[in-house]
N, C-alpha and C. Protein backbone atom coordinates (compact mmCIF):
# COMPACT_ATOMS: atom_id res chain seq x y z
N UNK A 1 105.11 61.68 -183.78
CA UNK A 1 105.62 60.35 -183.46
C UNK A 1 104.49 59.33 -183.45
N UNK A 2 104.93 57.88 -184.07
CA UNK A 2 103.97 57.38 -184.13
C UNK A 2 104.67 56.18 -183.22
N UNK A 3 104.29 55.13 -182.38
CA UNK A 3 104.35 54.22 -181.66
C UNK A 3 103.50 52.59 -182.26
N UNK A 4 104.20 51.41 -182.86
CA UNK A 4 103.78 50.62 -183.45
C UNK A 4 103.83 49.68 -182.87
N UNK A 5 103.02 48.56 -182.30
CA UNK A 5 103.52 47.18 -181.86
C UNK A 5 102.69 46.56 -182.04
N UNK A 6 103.44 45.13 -182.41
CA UNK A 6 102.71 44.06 -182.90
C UNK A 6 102.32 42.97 -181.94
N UNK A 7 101.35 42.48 -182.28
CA UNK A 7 101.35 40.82 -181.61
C UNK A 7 100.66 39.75 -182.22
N UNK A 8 100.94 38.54 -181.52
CA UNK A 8 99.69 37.39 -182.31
C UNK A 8 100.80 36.70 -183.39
N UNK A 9 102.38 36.35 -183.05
CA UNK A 9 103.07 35.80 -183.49
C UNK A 9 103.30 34.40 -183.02
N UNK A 10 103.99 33.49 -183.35
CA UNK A 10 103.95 32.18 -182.50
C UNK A 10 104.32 30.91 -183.64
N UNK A 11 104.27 29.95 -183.00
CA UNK A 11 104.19 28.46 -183.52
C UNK A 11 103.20 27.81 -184.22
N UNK A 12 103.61 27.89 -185.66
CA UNK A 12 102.27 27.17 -185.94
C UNK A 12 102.62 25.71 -186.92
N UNK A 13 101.96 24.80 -187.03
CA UNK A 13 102.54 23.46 -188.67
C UNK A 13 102.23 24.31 -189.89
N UNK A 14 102.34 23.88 -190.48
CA UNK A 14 102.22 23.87 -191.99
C UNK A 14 100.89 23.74 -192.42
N UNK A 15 99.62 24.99 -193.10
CA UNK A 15 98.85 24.75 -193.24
C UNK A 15 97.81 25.03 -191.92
N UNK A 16 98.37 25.77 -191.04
CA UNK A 16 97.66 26.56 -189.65
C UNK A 16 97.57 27.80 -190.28
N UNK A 17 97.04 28.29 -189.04
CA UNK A 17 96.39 30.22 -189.33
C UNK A 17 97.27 30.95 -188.33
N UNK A 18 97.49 32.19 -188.23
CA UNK A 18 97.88 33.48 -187.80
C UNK A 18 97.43 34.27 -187.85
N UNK A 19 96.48 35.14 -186.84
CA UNK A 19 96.53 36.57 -186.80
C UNK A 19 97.76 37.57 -186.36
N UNK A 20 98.11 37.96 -186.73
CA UNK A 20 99.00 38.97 -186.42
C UNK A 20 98.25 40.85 -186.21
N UNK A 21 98.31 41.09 -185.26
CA UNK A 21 97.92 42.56 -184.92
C UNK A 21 98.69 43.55 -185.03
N UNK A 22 98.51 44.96 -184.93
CA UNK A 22 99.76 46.16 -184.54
C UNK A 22 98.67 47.09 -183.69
N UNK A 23 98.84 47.53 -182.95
CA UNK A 23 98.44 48.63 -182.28
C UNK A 23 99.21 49.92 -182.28
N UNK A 24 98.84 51.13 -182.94
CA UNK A 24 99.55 51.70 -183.39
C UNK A 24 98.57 53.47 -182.25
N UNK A 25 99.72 54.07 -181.96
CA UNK A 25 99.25 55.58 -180.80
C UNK A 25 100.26 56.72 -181.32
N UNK A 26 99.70 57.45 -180.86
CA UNK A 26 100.38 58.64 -181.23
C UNK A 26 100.55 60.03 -182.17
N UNK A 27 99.48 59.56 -183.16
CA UNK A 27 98.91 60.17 -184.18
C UNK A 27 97.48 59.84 -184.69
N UNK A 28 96.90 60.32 -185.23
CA UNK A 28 95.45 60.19 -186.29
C UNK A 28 95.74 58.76 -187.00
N UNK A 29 95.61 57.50 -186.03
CA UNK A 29 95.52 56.14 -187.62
C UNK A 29 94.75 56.35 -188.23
N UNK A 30 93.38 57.08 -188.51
CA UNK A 30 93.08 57.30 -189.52
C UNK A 30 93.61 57.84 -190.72
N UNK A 31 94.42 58.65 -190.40
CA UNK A 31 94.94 59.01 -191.56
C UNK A 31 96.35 58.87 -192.02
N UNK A 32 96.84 57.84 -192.27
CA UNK A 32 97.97 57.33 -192.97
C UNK A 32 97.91 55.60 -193.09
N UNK A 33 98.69 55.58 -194.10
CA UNK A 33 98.44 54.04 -194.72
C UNK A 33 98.90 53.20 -193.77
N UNK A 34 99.10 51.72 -193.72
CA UNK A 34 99.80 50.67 -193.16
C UNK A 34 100.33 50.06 -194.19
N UNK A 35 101.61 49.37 -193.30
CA UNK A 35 102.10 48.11 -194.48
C UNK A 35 102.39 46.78 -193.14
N UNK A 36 102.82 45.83 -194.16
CA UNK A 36 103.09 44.43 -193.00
C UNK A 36 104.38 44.10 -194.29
N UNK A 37 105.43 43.62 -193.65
CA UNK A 37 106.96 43.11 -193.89
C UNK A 37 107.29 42.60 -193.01
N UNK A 38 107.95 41.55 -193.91
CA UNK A 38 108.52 40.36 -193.00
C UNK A 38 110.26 39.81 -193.14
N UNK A 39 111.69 39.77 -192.67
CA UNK A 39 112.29 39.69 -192.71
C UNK A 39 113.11 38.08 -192.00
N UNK A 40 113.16 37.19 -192.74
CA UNK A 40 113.56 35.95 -192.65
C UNK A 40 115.54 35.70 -192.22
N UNK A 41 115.76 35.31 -191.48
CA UNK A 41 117.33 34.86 -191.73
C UNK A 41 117.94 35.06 -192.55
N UNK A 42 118.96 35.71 -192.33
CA UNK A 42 119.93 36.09 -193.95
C UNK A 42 119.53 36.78 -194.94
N UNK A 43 118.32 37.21 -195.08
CA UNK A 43 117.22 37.86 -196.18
C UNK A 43 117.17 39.49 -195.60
N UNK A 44 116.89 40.00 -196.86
CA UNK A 44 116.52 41.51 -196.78
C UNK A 44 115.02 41.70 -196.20
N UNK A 45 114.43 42.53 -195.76
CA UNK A 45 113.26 42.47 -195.88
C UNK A 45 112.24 42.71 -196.61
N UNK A 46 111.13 41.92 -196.62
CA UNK A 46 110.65 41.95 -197.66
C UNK A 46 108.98 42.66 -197.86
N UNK A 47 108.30 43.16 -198.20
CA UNK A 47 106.75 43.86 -198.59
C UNK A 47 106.21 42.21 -198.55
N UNK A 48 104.86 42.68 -197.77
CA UNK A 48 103.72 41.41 -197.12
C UNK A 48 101.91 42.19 -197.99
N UNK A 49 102.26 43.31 -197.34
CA UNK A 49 100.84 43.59 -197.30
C UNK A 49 100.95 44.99 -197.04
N UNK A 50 99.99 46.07 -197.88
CA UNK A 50 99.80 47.22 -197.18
C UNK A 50 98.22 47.36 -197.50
N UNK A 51 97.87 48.60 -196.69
CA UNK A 51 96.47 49.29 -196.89
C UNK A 51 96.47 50.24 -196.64
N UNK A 52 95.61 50.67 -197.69
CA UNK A 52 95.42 52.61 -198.21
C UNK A 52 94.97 53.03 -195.96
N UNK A 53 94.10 54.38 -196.21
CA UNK A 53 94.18 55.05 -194.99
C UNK A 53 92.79 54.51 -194.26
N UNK A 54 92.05 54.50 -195.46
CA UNK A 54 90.46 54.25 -195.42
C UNK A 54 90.29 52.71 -195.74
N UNK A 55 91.21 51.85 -195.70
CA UNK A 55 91.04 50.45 -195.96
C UNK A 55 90.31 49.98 -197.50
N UNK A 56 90.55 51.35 -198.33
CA UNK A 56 89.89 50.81 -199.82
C UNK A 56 90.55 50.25 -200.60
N UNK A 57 91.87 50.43 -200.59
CA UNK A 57 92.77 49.58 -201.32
C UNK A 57 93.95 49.05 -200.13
N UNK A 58 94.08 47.90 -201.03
CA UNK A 58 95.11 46.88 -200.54
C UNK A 58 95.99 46.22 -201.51
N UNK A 59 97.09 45.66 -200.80
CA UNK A 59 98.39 45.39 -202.06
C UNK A 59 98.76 44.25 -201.39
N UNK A 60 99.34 43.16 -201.81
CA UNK A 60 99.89 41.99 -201.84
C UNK A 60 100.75 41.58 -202.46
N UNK A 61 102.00 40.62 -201.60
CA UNK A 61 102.77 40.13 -202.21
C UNK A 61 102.52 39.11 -203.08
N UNK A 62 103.37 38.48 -204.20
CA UNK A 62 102.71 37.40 -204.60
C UNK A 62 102.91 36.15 -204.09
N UNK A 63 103.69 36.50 -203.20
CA UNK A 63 103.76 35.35 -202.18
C UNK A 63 102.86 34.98 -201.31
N UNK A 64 102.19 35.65 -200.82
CA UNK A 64 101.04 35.65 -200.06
C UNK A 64 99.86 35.57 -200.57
N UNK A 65 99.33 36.44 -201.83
CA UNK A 65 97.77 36.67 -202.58
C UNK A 65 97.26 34.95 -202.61
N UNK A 66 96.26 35.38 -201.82
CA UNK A 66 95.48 34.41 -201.47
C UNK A 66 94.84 33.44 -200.40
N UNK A 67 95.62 34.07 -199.42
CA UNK A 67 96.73 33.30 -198.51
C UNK A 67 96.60 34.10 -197.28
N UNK A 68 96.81 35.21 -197.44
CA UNK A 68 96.64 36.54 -196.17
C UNK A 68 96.22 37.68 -196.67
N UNK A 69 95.41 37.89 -195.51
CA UNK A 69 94.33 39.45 -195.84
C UNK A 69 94.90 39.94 -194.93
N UNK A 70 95.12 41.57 -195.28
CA UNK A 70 95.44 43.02 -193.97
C UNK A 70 93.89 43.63 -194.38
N UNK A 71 93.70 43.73 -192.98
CA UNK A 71 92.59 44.66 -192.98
C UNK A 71 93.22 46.04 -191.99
N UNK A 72 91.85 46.69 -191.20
CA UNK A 72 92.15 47.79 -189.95
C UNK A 72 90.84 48.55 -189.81
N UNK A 73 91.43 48.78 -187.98
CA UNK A 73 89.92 49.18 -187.32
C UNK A 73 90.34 50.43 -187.19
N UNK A 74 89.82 51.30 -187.88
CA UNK A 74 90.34 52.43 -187.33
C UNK A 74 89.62 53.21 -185.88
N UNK A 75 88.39 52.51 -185.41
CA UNK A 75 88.32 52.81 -184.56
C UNK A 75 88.58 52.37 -182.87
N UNK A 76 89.60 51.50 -183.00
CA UNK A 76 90.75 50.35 -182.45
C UNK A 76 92.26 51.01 -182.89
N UNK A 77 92.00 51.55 -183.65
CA UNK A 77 93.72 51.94 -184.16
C UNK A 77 94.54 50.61 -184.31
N UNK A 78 94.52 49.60 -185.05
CA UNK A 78 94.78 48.72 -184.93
C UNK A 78 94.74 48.37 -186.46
N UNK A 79 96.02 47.43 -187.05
CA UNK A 79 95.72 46.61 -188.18
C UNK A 79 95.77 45.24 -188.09
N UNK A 80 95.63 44.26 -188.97
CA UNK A 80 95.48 43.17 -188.42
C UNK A 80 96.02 42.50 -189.84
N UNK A 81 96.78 41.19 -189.54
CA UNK A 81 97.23 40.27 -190.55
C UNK A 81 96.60 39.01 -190.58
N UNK A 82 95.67 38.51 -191.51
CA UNK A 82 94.93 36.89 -191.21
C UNK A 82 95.91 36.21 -191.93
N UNK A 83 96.66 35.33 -191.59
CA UNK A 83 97.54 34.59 -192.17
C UNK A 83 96.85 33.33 -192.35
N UNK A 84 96.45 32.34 -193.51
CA UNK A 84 96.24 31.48 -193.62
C UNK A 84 96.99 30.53 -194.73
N UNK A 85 97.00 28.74 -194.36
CA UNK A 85 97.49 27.81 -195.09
C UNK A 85 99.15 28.03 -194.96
N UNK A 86 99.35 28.66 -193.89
CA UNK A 86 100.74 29.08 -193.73
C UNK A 86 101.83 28.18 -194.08
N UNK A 87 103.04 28.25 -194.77
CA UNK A 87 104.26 27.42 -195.35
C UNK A 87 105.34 28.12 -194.26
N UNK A 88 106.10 26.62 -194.26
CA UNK A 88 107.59 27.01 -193.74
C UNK A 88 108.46 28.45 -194.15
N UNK A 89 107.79 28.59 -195.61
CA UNK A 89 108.59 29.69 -196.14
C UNK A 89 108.08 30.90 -196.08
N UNK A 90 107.00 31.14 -194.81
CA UNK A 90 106.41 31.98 -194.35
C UNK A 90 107.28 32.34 -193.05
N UNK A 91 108.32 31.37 -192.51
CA UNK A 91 108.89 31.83 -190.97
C UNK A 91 109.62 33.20 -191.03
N UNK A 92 109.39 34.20 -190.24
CA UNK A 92 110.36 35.66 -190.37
C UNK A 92 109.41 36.20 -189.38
N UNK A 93 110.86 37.39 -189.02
CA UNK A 93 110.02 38.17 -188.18
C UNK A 93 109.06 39.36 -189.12
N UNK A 94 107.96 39.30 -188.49
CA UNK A 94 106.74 40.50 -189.12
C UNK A 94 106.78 41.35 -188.59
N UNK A 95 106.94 42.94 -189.50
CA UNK A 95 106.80 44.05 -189.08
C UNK A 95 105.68 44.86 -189.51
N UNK A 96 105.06 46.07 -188.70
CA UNK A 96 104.39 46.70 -188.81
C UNK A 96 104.91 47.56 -189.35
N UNK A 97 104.48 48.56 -190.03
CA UNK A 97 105.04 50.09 -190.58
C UNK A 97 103.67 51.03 -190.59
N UNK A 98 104.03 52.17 -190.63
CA UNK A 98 103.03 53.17 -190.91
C UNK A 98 104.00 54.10 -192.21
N UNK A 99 102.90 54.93 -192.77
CA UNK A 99 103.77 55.55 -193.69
C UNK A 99 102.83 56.91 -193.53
N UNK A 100 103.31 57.72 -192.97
CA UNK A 100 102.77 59.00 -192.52
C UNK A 100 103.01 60.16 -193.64
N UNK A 101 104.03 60.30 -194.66
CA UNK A 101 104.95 61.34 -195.16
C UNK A 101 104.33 61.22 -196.83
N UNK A 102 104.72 59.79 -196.83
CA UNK A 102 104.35 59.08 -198.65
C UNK A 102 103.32 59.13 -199.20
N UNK A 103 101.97 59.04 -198.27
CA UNK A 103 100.69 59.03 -198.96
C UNK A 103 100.34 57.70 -199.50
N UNK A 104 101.49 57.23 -199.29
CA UNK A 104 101.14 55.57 -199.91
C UNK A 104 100.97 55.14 -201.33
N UNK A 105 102.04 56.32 -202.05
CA UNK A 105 102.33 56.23 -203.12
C UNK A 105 103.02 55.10 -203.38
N UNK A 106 103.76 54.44 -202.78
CA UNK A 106 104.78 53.12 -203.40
C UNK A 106 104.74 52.53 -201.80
N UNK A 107 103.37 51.88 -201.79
CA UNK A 107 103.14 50.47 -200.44
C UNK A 107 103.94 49.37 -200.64
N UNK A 108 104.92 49.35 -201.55
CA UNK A 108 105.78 47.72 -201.81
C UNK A 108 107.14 48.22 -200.90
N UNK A 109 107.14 49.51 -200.93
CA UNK A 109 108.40 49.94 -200.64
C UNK A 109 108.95 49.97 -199.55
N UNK A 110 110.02 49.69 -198.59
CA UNK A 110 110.06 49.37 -197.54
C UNK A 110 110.31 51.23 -197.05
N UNK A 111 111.31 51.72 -197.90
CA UNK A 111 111.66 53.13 -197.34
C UNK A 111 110.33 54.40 -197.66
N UNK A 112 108.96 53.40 -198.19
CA UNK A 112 107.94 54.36 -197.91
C UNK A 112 107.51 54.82 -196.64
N UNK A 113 107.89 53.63 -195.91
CA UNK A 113 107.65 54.14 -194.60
C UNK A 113 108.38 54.72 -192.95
N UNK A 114 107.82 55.38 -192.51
CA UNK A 114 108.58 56.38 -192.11
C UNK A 114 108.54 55.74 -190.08
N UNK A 115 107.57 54.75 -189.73
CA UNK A 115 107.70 54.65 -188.15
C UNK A 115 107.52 52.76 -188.70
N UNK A 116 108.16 52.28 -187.81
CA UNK A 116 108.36 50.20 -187.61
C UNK A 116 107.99 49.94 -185.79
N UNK A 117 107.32 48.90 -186.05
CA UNK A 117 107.10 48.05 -185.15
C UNK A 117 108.20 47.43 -184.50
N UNK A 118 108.74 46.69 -183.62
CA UNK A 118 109.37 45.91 -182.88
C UNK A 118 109.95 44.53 -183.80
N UNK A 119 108.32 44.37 -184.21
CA UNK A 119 108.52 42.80 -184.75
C UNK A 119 107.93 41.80 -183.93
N UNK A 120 107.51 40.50 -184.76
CA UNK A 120 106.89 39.40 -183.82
C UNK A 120 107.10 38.33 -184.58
N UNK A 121 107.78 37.00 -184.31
CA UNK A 121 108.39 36.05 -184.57
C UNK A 121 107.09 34.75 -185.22
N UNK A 122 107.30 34.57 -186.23
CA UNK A 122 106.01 33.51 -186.96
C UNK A 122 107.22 32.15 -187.31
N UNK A 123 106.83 31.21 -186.79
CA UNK A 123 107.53 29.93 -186.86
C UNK A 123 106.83 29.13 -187.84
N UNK A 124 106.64 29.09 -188.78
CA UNK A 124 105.70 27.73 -189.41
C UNK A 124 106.66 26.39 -189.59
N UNK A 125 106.41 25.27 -188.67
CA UNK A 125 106.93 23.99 -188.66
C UNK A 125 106.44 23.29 -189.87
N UNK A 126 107.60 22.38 -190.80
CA UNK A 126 106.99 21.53 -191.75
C UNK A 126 106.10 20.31 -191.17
């Protein structure tokens, strides 16, 4: 069992920053990937960001590339979302995932992953 929660969600204008965190227990974070998804009103949810186990590779939406970096401490057990130049069409709740099973063969995928976060609410005001 893995245990995921996020924080560092909130109010921001148009063109502010976000960190977003997960603190993740219960298993070796060293060894399994992360992802970050975000699910908006009426919308499916959607792939943000993942990273390999060892933080060597990383994947991006193209909505985001450029815009927000996922990194992770693995000795914090912790990943982290830098959200920057943030748009209205950034508001949704953000989830954490781990993907323990997949290997992180398909990080876009939402059903790669196998334990979710709570969620944490990102407002970007126009």
């Amino acid at each position: 069992q893995v245990q995921l929660v996020e924080s560092g969600g909130g109010l921001v204008q148009a063109g502010g920053s976000l960190r977003l965190s997960c603190a993740a227990s219960g298993r070796t974070f060293s060894s399994y990937a992360m992802g970050w998804f975000r699910q908006a009103p009426g919308k499916e949810r959607e792939f943000v960001a993942a990273i390999s186990w060892g933080g060597g590779s990383k994947y991006y939406a193209d909505s985001v590339k450029g815009r927000f970096t996922i990194s992770r401490d693995n000795a914090k057990n912790t990943v982290y979302l830098q959200m920057n130049s943030l748009k209205p069409e950034d508001t949704a709740v953000y989830y954490c995932a781990a993907d323990l099973v997949g290997g992180g063969q398909n990080p876009r995928r939402v059903d790669e992953y196998d334990y979710w976060g709570q969620g944490t609410q990102v407002t970007v005001s126009s």
